[in-house]
Protein backbone atom coordinates (compact mmCIF):
# COMPACT_ATOMS: atom_id res chain seq x y z
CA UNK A 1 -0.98 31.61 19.05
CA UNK A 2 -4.38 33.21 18.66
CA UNK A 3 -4.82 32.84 22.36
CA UNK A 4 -1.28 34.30 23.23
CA UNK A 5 -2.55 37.66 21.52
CA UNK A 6 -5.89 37.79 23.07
CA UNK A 7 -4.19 37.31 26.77
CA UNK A 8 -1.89 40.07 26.13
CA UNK A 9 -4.32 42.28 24.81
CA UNK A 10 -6.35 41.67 27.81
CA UNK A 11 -3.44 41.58 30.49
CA UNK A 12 -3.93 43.37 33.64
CA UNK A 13 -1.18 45.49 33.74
CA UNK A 14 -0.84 47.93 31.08
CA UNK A 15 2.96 47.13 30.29
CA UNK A 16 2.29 44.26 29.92
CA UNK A 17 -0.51 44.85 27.00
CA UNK A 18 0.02 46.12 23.18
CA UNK A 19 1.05 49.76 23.44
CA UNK A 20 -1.59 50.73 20.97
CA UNK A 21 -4.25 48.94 18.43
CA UNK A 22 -1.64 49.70 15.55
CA UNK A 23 0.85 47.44 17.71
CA UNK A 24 -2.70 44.80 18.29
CA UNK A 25 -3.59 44.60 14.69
CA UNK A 26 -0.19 43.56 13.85
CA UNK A 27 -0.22 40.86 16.16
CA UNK A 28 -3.58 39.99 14.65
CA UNK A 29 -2.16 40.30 11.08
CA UNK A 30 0.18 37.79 11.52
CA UNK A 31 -1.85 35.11 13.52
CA UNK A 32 -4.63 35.66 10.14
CA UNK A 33 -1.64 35.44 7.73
CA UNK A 34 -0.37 32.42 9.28
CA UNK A 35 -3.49 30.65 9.22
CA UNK A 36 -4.92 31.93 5.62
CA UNK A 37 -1.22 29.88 4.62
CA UNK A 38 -2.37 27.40 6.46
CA UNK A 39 -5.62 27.02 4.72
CA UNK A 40 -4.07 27.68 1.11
CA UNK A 41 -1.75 25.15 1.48
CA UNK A 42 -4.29 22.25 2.93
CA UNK A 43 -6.05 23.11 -0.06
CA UNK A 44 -3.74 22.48 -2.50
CA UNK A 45 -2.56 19.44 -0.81
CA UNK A 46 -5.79 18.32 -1.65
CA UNK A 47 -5.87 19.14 -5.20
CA UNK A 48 -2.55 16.98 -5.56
CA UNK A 49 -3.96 14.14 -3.40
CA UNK A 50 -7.42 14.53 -5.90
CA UNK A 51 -5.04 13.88 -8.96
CA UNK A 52 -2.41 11.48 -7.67
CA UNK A 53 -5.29 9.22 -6.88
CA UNK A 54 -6.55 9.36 -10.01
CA UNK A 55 -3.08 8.36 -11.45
CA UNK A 56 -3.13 5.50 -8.85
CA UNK A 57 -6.56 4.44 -10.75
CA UNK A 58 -4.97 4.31 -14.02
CA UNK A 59 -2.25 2.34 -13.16
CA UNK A 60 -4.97 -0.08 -12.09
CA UNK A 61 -6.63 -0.21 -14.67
CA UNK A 62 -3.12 -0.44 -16.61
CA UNK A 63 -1.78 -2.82 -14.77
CA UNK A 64 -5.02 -4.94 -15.46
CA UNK A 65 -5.05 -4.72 -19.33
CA UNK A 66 -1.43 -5.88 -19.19
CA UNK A 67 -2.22 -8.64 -16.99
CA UNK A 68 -4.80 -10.13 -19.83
CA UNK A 69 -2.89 -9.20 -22.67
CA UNK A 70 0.06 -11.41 -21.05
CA UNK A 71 -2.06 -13.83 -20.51
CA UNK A 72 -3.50 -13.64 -24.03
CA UNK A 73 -0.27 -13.90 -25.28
CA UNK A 74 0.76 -16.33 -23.48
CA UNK A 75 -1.84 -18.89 -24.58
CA UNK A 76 -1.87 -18.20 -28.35
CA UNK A 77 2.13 -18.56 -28.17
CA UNK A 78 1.69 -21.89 -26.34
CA UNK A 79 -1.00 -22.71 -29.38
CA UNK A 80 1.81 -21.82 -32.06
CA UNK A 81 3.82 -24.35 -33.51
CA UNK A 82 7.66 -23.43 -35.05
CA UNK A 83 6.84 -24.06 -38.42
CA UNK A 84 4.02 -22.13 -38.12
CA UNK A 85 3.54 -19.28 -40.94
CA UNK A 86 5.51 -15.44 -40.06
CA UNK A 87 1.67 -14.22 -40.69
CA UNK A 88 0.14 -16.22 -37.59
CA UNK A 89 2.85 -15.66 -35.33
CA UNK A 90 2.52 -11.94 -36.06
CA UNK A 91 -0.59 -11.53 -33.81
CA UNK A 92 0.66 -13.41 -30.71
CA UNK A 93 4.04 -10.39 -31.09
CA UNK A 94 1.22 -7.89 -31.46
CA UNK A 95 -0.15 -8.98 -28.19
CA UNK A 96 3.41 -8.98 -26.61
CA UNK A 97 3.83 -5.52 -27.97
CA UNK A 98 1.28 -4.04 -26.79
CA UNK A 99 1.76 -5.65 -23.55
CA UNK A 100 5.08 -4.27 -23.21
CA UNK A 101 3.50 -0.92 -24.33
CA UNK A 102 0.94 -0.82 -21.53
CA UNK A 103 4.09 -1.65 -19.29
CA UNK A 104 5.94 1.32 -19.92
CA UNK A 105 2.02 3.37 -19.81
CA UNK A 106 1.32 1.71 -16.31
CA UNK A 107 4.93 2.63 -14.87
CA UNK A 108 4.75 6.12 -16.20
CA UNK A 109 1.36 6.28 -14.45
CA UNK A 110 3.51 5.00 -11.21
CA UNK A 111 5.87 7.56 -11.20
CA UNK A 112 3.14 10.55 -12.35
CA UNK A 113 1.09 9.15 -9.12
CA UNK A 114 3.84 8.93 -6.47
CA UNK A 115 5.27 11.71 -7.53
CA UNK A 116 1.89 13.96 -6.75
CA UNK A 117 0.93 12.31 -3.40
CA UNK A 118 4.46 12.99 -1.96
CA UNK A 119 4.28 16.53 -2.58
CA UNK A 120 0.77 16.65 -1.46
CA UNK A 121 2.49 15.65 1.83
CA UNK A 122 5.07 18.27 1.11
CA UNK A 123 2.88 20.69 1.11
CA UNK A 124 0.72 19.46 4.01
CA UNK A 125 2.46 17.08 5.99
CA UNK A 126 -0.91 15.94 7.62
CA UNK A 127 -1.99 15.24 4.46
CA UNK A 128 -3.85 11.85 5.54
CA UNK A 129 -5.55 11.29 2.13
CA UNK A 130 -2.42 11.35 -0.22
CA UNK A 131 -0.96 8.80 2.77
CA UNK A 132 -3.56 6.55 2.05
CA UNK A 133 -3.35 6.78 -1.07
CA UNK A 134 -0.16 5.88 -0.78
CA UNK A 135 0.02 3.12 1.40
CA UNK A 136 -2.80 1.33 -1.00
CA UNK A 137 -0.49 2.29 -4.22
CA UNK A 138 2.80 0.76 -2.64
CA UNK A 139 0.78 -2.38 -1.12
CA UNK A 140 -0.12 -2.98 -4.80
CA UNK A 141 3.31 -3.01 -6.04
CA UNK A 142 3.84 -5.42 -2.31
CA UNK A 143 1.43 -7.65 -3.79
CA UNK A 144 2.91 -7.67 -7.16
CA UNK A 145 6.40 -8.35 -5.84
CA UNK A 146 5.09 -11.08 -4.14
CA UNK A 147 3.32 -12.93 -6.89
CA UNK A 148 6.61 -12.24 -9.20
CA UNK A 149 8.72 -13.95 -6.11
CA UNK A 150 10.77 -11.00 -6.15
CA UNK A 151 11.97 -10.95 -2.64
CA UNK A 152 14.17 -7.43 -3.08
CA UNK A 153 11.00 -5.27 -4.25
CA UNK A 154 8.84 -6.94 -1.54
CA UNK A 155 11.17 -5.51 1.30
CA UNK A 156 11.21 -2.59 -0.57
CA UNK A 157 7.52 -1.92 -0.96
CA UNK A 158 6.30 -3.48 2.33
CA UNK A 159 8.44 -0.47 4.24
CA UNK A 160 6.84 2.45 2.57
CA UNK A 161 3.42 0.51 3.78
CA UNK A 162 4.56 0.39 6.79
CA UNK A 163 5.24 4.15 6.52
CA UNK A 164 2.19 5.20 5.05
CA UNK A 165 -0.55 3.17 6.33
CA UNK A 166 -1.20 5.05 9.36
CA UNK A 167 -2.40 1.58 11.01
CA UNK A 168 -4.95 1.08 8.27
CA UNK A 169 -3.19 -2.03 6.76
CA UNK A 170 -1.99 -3.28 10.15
CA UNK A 171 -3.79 -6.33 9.79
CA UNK A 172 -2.34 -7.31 6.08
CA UNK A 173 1.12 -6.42 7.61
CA UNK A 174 0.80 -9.04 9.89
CA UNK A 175 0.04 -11.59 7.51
CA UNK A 176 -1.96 -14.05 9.80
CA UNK A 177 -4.26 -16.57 7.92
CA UNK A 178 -7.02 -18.36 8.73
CA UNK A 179 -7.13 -21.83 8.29
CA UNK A 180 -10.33 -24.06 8.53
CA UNK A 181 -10.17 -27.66 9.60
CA UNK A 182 -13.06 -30.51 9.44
CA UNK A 183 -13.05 -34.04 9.61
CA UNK A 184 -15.29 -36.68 9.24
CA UNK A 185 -15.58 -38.02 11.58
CA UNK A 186 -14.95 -35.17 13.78
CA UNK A 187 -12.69 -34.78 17.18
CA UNK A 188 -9.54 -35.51 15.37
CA UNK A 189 -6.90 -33.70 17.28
CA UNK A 190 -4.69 -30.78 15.43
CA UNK A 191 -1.27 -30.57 16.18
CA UNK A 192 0.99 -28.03 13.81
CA UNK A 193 4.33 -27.66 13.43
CA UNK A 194 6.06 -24.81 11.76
CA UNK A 195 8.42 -25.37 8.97
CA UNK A 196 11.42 -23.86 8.48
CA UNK A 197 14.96 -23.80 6.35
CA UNK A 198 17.72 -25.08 7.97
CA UNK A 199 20.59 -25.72 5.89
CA UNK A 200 19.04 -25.74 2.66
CA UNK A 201 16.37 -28.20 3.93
CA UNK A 202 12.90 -27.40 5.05
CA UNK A 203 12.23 -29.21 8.28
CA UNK A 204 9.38 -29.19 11.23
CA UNK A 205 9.72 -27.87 14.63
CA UNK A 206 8.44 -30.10 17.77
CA UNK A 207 5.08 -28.41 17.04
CA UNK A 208 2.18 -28.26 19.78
CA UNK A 209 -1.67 -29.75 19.83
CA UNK A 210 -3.60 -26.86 18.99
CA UNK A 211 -7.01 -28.60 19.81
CA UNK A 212 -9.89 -30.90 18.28
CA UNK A 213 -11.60 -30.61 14.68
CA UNK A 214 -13.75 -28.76 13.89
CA UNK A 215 -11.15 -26.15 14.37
CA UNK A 216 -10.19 -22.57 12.89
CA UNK A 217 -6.43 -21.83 13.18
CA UNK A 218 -4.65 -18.41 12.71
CA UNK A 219 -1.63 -18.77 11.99
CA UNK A 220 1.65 -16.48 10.26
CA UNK A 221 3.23 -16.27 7.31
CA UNK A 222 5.42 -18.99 6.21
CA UNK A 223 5.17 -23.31 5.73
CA UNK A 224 3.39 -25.18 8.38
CA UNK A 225 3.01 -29.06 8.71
CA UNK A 226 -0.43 -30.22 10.11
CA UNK A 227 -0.82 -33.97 11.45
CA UNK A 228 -4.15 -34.85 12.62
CA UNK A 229 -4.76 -37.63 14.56
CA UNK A 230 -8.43 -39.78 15.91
């Protein structure tokens, strides 16, 4: 745009210029207006990327105290015995309180963070930090999904990755593992089959020989079978 108003101003015919600097400076104006808006509004993306990050760290660090207060729990209650006294028992439902507590803290600090980073990116759609941010947030909650064997949440979660990443996560998308193989004695050949559920039942494919041990396989998601024979 800047370059639009320069040409004309410097047009060979004098039609074709700005009939006067009063006409010029308006053209300016707006070209400096546009990009002062520009400018004010990359800045306070950044101010909202700045503190939904910051959420996103405290729902770390929330999600980690409830992890070991669970956990805590969860072994003192496995210590306890039914005809144990009120008074011991009320520790191990301290811990679960306060568990469930941190819960409701760490999903509050969820929301706060999500909510900031997506209007970061309504404010500056190029916003590439809150998108980060993002993507590392909602790979978190993947993760968490995953561990909980909540298939429903992990669909949900892995598409706003995919959204967000900008290619950054491509790799942990994919899901391809490395698997080392050695043998003693060595030369043992590898053949893998992939497993898979077919009415109900989880059963091997024809597989192929993938090669001789030592041997480093990468290989997707899912159940695989490996025979190896010497």
């Amino acid at each position: 745009s800047l370059e639009e108003v320069c040409m004309k101003a410097l047009a060979c015919a004098k039609e074709a210029r700005y009939q006067d600097a009063i006409a010029f400076h308006e053209a300016m104006q707006v070209f400096l207006d546009g990009t002062l808006e520009a400018e004010r509004r990359k800045e306070e993306a950044a101010h909202l990327a700045r503190q939904g990050k910051e959420k996103a760290r405290e729902y770390r660090r929330l999600a980690e105290l409830e992890e070991k207060l669970r956990l805590k729990a969860h072994e003192e209650l496995a210590a306890l015995r039914p005809h144990d006294a009120a008074e011991r028992k009320a520790a191990t439902w301290s811990l679960e309180d306060q568990a469930a507590h941190t819960r409701q803290q760490r999903m509050q600090a969820f929301n706060d963070a999500t909510a900031l980073l997506h209007s970061a990116i309504n404010v500056d759609p190029g916003c590439a930090v809150a998108k980060e941010a993002l993507a590392d947030l909602y790979w978190q909650r993947f993760e968490e999904a995953e561990r909980a064997g909540n298939p429903d949440d992990e669909t949900i979660y892995r598409s706003l990755v995919e959204r967000y990443h900008q290619g950054r996560l491509a790799k942990l998308l994919e899901g391809k593992g490395l698997l080392s193989i050695e043998t003693d004695p060595p030369g043992a050949a590898v053949f893998v089959h992939r497993v898979v559920e077919r009415g109900r039942r989880l059963e091997e494919d024809e597989g192929h020989l993938f090669g001789a041990t030592p041997a480093k396989l990468e290989l997707p998601i899912g159940h695989h079978l490996l025979v190896l024979k010497k």
